[in-house]
N, C-alpha and C. Protein backbone atom coordinates (compact mmCIF):
# COMPACT_ATOMS: atom_id res chain seq x y z
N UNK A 1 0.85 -1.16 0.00
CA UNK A 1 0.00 0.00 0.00
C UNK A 1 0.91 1.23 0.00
N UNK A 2 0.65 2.09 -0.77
CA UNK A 2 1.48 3.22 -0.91
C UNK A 2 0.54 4.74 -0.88
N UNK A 3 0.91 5.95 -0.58
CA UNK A 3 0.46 6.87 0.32
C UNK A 3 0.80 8.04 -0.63
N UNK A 4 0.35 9.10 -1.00
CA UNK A 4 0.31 10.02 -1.71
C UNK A 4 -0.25 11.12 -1.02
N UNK A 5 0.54 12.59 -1.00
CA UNK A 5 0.08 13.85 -0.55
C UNK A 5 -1.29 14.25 -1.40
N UNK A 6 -2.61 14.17 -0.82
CA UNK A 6 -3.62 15.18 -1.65
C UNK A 6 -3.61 16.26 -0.64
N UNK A 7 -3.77 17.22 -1.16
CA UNK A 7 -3.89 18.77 -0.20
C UNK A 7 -2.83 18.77 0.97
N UNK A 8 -3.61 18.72 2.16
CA UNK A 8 -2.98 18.64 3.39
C UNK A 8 -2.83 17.18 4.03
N UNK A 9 -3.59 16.12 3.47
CA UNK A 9 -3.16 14.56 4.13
C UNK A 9 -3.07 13.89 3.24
N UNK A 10 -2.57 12.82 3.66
CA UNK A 10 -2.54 11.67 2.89
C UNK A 10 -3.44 10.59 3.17
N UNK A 11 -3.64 10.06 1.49
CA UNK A 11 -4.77 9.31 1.57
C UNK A 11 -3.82 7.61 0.58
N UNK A 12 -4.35 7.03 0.59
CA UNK A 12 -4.15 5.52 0.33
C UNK A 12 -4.51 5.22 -0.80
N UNK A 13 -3.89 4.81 -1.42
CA UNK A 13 -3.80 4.29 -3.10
C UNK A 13 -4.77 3.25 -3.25
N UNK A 14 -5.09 2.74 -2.07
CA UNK A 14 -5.86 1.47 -2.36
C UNK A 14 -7.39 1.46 -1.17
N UNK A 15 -8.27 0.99 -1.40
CA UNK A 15 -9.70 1.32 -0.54
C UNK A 15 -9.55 -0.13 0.54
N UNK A 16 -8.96 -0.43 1.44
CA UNK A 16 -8.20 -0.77 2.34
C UNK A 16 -8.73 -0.35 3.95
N UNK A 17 -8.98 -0.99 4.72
CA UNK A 17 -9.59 -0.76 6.03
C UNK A 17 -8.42 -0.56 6.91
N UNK A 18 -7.16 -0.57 6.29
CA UNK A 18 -6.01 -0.46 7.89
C UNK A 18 -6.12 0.79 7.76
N UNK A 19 -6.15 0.94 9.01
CA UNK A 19 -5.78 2.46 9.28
C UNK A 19 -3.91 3.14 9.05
N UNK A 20 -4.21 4.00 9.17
CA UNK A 20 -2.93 4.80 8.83
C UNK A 20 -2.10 5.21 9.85
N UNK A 21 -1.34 5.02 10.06
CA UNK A 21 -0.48 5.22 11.31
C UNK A 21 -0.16 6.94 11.75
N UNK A 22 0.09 7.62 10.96
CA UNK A 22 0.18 8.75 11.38
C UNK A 22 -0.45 10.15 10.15
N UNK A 23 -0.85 10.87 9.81
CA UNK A 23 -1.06 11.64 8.73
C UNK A 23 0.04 12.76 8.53
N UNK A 24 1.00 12.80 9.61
CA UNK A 24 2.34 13.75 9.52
C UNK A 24 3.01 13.10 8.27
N UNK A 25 3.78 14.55 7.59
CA UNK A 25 4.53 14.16 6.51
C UNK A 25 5.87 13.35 7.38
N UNK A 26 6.45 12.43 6.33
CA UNK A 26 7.95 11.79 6.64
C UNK A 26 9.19 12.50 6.28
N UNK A 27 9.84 13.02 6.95
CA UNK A 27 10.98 14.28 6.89
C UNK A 27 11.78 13.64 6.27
N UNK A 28 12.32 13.54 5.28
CA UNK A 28 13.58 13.25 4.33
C UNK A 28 14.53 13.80 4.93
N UNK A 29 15.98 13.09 4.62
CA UNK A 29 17.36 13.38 5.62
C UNK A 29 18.03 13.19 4.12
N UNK A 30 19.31 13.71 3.82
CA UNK A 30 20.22 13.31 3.19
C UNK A 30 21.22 12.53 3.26
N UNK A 31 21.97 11.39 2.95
CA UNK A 31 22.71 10.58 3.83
C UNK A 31 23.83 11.11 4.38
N UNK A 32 24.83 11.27 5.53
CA UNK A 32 25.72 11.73 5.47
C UNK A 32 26.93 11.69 5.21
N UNK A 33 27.64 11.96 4.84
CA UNK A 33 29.15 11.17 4.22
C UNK A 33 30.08 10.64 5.28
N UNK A 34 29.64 11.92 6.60
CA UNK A 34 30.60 11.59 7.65
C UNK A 34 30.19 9.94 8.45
N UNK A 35 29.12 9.56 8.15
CA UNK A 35 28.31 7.79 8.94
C UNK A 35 28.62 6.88 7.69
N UNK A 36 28.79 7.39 6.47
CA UNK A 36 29.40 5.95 5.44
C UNK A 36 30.79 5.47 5.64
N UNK A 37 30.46 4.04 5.90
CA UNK A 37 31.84 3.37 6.31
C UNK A 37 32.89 3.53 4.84
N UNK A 38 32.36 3.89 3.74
CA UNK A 38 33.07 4.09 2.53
C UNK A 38 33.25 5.48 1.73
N UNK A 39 32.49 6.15 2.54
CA UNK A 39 32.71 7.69 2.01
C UNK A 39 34.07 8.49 1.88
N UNK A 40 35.10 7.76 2.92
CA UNK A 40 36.53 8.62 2.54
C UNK A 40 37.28 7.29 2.32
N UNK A 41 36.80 6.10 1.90
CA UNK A 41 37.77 5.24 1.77
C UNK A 41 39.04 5.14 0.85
N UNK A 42 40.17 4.62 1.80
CA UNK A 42 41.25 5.29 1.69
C UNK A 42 42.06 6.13 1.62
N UNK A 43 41.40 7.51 2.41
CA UNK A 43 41.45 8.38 2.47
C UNK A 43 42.89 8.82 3.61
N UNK A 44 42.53 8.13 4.55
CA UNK A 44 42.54 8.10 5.93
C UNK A 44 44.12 6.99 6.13
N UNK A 45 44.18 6.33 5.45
CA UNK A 45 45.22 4.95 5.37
C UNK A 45 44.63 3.90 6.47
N UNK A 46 44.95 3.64 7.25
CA UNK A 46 44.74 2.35 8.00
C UNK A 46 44.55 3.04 9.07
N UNK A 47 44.33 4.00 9.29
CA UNK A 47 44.23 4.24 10.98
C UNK A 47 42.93 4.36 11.21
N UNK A 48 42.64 3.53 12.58
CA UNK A 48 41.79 2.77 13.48
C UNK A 48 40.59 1.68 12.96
N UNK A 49 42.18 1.09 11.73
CA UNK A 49 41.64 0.22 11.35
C UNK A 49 41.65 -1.32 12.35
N UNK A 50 40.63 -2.19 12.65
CA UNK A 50 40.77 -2.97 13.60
C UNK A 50 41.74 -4.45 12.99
N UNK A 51 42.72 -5.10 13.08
CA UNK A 51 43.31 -5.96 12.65
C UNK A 51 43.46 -7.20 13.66
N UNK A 52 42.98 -8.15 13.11
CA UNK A 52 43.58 -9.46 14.32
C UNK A 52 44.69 -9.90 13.80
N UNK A 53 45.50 -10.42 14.72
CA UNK A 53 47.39 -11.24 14.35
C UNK A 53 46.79 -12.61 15.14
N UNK A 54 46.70 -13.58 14.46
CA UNK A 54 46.07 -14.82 14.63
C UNK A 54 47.12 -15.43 15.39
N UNK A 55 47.80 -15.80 16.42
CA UNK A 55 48.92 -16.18 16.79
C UNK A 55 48.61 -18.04 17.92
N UNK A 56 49.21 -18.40 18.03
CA UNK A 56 49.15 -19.72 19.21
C UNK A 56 50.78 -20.23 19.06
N UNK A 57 50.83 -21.13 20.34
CA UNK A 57 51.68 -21.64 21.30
C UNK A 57 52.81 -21.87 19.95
N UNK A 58 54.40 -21.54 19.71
CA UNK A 58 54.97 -21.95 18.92
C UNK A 58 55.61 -21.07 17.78
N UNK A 59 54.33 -19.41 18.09
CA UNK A 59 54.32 -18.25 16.72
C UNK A 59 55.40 -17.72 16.49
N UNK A 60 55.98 -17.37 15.38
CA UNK A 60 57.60 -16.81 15.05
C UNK A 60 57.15 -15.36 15.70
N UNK A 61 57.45 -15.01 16.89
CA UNK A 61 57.82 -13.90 17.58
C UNK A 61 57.89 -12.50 16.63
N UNK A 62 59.65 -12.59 16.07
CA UNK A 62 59.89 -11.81 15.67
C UNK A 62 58.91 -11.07 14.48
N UNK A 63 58.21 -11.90 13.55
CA UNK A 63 57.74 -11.28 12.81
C UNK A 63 56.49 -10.41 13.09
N UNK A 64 55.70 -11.34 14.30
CA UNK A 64 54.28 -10.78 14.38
C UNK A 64 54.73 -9.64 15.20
N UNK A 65 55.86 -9.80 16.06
CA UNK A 65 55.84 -8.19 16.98
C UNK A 65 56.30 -7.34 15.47
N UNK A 66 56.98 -7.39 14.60
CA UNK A 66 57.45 -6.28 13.71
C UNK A 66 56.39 -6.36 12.92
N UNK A 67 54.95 -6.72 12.78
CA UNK A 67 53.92 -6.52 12.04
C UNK A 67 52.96 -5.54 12.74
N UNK A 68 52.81 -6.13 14.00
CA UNK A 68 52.55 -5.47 15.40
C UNK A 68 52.64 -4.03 15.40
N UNK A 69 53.99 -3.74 15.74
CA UNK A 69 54.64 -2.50 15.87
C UNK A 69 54.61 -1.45 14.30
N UNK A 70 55.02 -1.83 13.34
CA UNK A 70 54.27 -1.08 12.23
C UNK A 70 53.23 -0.93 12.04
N UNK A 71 51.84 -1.72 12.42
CA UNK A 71 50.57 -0.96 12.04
C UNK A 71 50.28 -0.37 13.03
N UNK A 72 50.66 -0.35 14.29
CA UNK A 72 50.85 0.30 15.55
C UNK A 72 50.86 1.69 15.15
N UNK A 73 52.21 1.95 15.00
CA UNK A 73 52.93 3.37 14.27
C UNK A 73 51.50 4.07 13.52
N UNK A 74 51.17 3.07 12.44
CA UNK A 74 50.56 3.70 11.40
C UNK A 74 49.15 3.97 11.85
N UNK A 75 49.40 3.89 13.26
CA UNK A 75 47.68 4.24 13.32
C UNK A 75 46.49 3.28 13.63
N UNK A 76 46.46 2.08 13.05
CA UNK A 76 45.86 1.02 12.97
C UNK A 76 45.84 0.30 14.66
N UNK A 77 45.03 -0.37 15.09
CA UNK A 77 44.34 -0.97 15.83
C UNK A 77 45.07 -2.18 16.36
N UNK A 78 46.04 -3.19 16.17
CA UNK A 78 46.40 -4.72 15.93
C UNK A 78 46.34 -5.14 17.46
N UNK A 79 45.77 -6.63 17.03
CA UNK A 79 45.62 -7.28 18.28
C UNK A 79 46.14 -8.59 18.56
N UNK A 80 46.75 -9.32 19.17
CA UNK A 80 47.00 -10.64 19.04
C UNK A 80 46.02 -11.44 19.47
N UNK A 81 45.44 -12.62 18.52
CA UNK A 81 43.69 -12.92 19.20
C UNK A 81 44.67 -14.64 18.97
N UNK A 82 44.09 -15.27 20.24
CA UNK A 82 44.36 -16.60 20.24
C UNK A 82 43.35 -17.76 20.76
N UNK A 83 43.60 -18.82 20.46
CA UNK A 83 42.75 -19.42 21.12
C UNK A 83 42.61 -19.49 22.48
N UNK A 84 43.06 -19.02 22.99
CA UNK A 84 43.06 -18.31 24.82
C UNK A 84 44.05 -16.92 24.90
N UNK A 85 43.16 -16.02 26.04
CA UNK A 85 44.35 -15.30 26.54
C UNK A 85 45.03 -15.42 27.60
N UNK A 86 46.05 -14.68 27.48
CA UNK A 86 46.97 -14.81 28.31
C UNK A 86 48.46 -15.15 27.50
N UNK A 87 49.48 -15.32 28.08
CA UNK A 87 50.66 -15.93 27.57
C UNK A 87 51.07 -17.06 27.30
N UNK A 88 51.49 -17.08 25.61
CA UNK A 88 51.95 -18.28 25.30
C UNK A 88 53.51 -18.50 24.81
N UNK A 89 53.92 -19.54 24.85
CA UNK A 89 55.39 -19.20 24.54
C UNK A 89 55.05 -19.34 22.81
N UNK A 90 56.53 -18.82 22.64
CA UNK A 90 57.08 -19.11 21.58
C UNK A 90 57.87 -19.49 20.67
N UNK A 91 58.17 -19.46 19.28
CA UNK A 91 59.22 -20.52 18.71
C UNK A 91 60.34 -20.04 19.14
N UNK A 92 61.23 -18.33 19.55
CA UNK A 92 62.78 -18.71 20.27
C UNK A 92 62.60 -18.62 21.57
N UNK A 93 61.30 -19.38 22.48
CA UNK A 93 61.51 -19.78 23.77
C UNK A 93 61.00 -18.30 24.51
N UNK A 94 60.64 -17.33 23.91
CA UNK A 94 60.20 -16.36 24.57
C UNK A 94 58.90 -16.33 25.07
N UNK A 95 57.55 -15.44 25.29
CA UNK A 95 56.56 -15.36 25.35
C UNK A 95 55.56 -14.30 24.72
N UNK A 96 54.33 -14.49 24.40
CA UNK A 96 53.86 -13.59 23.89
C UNK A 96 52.46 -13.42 24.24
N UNK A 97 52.16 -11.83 24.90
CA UNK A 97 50.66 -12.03 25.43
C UNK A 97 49.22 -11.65 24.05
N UNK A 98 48.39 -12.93 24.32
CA UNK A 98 47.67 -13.15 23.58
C UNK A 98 46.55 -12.24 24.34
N UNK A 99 46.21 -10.64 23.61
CA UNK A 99 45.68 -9.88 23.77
C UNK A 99 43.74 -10.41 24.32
N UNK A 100 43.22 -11.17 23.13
CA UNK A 100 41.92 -11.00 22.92
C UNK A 100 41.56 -12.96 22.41
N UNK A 101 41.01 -13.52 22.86
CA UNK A 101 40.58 -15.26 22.56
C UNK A 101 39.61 -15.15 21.52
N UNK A 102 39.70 -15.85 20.83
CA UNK A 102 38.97 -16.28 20.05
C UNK A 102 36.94 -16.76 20.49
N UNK A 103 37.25 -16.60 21.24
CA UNK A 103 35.82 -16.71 22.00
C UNK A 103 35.20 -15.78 22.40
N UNK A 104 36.54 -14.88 23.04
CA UNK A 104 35.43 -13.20 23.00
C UNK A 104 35.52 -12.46 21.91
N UNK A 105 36.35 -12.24 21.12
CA UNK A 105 36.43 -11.67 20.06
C UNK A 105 35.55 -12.02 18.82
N UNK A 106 34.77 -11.74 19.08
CA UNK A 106 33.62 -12.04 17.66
C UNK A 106 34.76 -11.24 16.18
N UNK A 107 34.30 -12.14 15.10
CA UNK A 107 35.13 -11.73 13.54
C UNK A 107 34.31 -10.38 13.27
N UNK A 108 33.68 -10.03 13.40
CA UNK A 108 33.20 -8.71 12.92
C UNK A 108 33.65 -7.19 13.46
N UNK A 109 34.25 -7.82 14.58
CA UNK A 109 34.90 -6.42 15.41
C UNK A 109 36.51 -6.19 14.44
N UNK A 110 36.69 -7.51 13.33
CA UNK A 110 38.14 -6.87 13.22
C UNK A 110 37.60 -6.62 11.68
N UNK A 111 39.08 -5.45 10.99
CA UNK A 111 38.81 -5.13 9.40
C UNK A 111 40.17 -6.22 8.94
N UNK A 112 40.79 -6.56 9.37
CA UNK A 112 41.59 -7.41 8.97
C UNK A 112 41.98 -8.84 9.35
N UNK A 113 42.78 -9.35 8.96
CA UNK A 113 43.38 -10.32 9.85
C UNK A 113 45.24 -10.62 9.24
N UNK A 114 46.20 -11.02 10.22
CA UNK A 114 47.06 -11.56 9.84
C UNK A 114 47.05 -12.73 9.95
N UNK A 115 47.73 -13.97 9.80
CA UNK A 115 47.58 -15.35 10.05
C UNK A 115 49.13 -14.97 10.40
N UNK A 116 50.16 -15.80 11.39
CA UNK A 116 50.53 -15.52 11.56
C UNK A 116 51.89 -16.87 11.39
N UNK A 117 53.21 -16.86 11.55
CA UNK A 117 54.07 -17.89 10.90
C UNK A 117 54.28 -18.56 11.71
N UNK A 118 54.53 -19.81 11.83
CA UNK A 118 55.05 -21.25 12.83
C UNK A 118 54.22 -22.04 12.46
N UNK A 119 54.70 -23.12 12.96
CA UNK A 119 54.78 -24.53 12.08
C UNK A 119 53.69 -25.08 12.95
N UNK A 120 54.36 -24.86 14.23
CA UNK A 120 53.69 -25.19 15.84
C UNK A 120 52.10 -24.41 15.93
N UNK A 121 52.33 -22.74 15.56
CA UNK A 121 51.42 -21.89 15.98
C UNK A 121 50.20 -22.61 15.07
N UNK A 122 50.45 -22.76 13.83
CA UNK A 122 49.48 -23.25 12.93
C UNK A 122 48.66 -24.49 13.25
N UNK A 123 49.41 -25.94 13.77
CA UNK A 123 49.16 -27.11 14.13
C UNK A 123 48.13 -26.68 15.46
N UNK A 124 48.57 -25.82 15.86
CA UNK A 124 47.41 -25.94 17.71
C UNK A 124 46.31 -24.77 16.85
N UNK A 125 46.38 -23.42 16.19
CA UNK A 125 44.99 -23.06 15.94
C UNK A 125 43.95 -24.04 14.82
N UNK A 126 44.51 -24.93 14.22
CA UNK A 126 43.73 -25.93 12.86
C UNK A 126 42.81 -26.61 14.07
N UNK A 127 43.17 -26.67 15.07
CA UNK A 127 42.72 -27.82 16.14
C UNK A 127 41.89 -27.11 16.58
N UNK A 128 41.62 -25.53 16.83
CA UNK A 128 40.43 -25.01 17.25
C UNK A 128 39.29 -24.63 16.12
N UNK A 129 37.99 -25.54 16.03
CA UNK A 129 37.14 -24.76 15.12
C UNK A 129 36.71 -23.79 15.40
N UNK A 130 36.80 -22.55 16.26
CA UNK A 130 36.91 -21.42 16.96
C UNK A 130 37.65 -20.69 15.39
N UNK A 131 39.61 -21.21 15.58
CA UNK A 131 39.79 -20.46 14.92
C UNK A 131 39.35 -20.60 12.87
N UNK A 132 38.90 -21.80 12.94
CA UNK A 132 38.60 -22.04 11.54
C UNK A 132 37.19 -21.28 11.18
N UNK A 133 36.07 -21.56 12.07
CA UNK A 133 35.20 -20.19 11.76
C UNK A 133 35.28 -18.96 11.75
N UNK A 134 36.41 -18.60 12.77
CA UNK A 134 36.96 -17.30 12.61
C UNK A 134 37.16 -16.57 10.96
N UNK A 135 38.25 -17.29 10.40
CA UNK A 135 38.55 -17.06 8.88
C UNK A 135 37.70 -17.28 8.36
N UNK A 136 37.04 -18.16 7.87
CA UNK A 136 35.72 -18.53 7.00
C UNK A 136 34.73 -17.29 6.99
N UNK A 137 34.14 -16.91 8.30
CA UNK A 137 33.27 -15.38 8.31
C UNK A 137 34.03 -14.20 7.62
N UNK A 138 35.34 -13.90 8.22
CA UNK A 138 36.06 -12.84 7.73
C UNK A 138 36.21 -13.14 6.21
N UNK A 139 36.33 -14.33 5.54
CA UNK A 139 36.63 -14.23 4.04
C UNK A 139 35.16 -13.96 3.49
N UNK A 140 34.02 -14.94 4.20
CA UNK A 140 32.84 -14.11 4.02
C UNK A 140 32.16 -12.60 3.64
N UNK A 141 33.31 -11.84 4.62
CA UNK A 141 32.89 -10.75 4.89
C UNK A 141 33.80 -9.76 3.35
N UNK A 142 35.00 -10.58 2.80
CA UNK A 142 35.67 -9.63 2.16
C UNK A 142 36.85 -9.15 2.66
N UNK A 143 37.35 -9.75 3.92
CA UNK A 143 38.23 -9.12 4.46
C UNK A 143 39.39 -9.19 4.30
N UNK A 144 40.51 -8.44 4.33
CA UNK A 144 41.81 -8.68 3.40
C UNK A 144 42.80 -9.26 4.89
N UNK A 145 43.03 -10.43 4.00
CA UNK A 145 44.32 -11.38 4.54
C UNK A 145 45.91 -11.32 4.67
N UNK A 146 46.52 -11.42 5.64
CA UNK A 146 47.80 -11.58 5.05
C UNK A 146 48.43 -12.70 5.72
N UNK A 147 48.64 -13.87 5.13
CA UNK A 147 49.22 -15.20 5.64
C UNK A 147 50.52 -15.40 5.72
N UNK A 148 51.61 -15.12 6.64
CA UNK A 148 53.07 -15.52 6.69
C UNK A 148 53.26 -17.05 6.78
N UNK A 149 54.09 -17.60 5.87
CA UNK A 149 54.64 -18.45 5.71
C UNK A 149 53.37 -19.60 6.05
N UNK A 150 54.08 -20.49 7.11
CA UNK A 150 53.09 -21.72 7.59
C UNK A 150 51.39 -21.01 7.65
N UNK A 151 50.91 -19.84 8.13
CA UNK A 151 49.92 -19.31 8.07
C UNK A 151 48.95 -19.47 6.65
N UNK A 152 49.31 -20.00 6.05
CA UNK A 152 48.07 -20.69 4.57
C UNK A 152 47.84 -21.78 4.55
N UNK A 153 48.55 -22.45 5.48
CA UNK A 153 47.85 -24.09 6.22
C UNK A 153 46.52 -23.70 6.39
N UNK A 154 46.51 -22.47 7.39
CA UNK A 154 45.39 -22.70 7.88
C UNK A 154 43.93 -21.74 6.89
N UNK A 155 44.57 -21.22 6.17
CA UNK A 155 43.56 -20.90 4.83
C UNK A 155 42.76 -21.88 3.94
N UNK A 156 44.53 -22.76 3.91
CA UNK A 156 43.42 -24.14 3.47
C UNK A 156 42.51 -25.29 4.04
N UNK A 157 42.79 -25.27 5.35
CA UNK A 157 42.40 -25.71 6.37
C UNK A 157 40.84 -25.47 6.31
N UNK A 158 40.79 -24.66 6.32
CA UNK A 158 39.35 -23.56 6.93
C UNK A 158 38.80 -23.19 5.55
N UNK A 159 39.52 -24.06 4.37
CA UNK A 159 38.51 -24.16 2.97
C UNK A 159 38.25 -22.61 2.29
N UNK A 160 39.27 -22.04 2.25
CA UNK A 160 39.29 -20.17 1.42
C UNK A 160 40.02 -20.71 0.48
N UNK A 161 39.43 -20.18 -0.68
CA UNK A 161 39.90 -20.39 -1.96
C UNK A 161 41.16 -19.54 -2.09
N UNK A 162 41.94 -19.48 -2.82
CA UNK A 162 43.17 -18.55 -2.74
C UNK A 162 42.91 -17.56 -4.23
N UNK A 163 41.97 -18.00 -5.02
CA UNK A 163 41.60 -17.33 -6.41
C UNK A 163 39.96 -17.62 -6.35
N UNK A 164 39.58 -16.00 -6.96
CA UNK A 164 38.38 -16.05 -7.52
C UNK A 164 37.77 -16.71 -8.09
N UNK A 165 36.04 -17.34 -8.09
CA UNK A 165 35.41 -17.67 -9.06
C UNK A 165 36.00 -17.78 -10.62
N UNK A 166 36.33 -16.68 -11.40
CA UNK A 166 36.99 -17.08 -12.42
C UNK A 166 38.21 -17.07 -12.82
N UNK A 167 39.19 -17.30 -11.75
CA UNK A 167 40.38 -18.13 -11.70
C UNK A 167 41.49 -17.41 -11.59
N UNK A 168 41.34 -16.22 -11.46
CA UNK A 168 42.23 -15.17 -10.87
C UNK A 168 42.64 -14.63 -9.84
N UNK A 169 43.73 -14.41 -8.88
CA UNK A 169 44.09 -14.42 -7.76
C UNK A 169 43.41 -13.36 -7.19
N UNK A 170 42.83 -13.97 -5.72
CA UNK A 170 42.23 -12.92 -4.65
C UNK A 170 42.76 -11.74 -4.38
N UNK A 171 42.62 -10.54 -4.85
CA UNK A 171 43.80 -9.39 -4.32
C UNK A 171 43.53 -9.07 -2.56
N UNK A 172 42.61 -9.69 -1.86
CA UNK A 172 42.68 -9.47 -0.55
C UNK A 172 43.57 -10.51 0.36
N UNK A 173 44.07 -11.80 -0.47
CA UNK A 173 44.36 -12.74 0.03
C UNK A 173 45.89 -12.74 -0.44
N UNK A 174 46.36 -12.28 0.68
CA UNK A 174 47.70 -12.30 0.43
C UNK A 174 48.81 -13.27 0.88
N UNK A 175 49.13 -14.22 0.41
CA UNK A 175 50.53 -14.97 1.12
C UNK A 175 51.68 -14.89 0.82
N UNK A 176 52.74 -14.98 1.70
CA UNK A 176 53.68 -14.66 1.48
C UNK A 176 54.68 -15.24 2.37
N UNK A 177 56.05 -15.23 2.54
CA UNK A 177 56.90 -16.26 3.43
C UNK A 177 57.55 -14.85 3.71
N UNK A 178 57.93 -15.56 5.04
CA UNK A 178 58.91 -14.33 5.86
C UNK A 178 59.59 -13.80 5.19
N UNK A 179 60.20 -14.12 4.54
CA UNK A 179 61.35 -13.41 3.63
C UNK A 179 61.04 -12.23 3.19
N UNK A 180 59.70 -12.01 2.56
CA UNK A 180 59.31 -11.07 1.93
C UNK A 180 58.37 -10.02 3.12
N UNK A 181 59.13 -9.92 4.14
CA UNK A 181 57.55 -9.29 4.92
C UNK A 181 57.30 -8.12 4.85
N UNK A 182 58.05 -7.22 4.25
CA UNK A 182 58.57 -5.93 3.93
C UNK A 182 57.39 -5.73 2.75
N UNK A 183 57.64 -6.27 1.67
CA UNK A 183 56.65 -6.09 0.65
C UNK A 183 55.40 -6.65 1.10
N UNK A 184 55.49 -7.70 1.33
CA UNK A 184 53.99 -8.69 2.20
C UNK A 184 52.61 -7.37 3.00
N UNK A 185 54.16 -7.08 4.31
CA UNK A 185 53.13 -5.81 4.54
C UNK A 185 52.90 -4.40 3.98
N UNK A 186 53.50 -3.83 2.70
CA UNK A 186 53.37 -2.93 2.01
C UNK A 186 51.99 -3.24 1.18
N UNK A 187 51.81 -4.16 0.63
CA UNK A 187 50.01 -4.83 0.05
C UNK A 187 49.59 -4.83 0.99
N UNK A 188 49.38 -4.86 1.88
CA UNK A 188 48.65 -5.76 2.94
C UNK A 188 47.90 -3.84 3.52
N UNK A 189 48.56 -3.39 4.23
CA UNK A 189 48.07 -2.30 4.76
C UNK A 189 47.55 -1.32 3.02
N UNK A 190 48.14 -1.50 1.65
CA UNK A 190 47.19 -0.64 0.70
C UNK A 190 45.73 -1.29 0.71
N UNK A 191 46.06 -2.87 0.96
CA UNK A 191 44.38 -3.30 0.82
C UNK A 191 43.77 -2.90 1.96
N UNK A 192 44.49 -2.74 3.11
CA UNK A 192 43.64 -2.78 4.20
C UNK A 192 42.98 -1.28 4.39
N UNK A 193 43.42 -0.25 3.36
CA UNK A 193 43.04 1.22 3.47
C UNK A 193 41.64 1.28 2.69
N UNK A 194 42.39 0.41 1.50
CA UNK A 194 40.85 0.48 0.48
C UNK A 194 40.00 0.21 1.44
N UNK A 195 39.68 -0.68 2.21
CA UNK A 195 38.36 -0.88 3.26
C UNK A 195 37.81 -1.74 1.99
């Protein structure tokens, strides 16, 4: 049923017994640019963009703190989300506190994710379907990836295609081996600006 101004009220397109909820006109708004999550996208670069660093018992240290600490710098949000918090060790015997669990951290609070490198770290999150629904929603969602090294175990794990429908590589899905983490995270934070 649809509603049309005659004179001063509105009357009903159709001869219909519901009544009408109000006879006040409906105030039109314009949308605003400043409430669209895409109105300055990429505007801004990555800052307070939300990122998870997927990490467990075993994670190459060095890289995720120097992934850490650069989107840090840049503004951005990063969190280490594990299958528990608290501290876990790691592959040179150090420790690393696992910010946010996989259980409180719902996938929608982050815009990114890292997966993060070890051989070990990878083998104990495949074992949580915690963290395998985790990825699955976020690739759902569009969200741009960046997998170090052993970290695309668990891409394939958790069944993400690594190429599009018609057979061309995901530009959100990034893998890459330590070696390269320099460039790895130079893509990684341009996708993560596009939003």
């Amino acid at each position: 049923m649809t509603y049309h101004k005659k004179s001063s009220e509105y009357v009903s397109d159709t001869n219909s017994d519901v009544a009408v909820a109000s006879t006040v006109a409906v105030t039109g708004f314009k949308p605003s640019a400043a409430l669209l999550s895409l109105a300055r996208s990429g505007r801004s670069g990555i800052r307070r963009r939300q990122v998870a660093i997927l990490v467990g018992k075993g994670v190459e240290a060095a890289t995720v703190k120097a992934i850490y600490t650069e989107l840090l710098a840049e503004g951005a949000m990063p969190r280490f989300v594990g299958s528990r918090q608290g501290k876990i060790a790691t592959a040179d015997n150090g420790t690393l506190d696992v910010e946010v669990s996989l259980y409180d951290g719902a996938s929608v609070l982050y815009d990114a994710v890292v997966i993060a490198d070890g051989d070990l770290s990878v083998q104990q999150l495949a074992k949580d379907i915690n963290t395998l629904n985790f990825i699955r929603q976020q690739y759902r969602h569009c969200t741009p990836f960046l997998a170090i090294g052993a970290g695309a175990q668990l891409l394939a794990k958790a069944d993400v295609p690594l190429t599009l429908p018609s057979g061309l590589a995901d530009p959100a899905l990034l893998v890459e081996s330590a070696y390269e983490l320099k460039k790895a995270l130079a893509a990684f934070k341009r996708t993560l600006a596009m939003h």
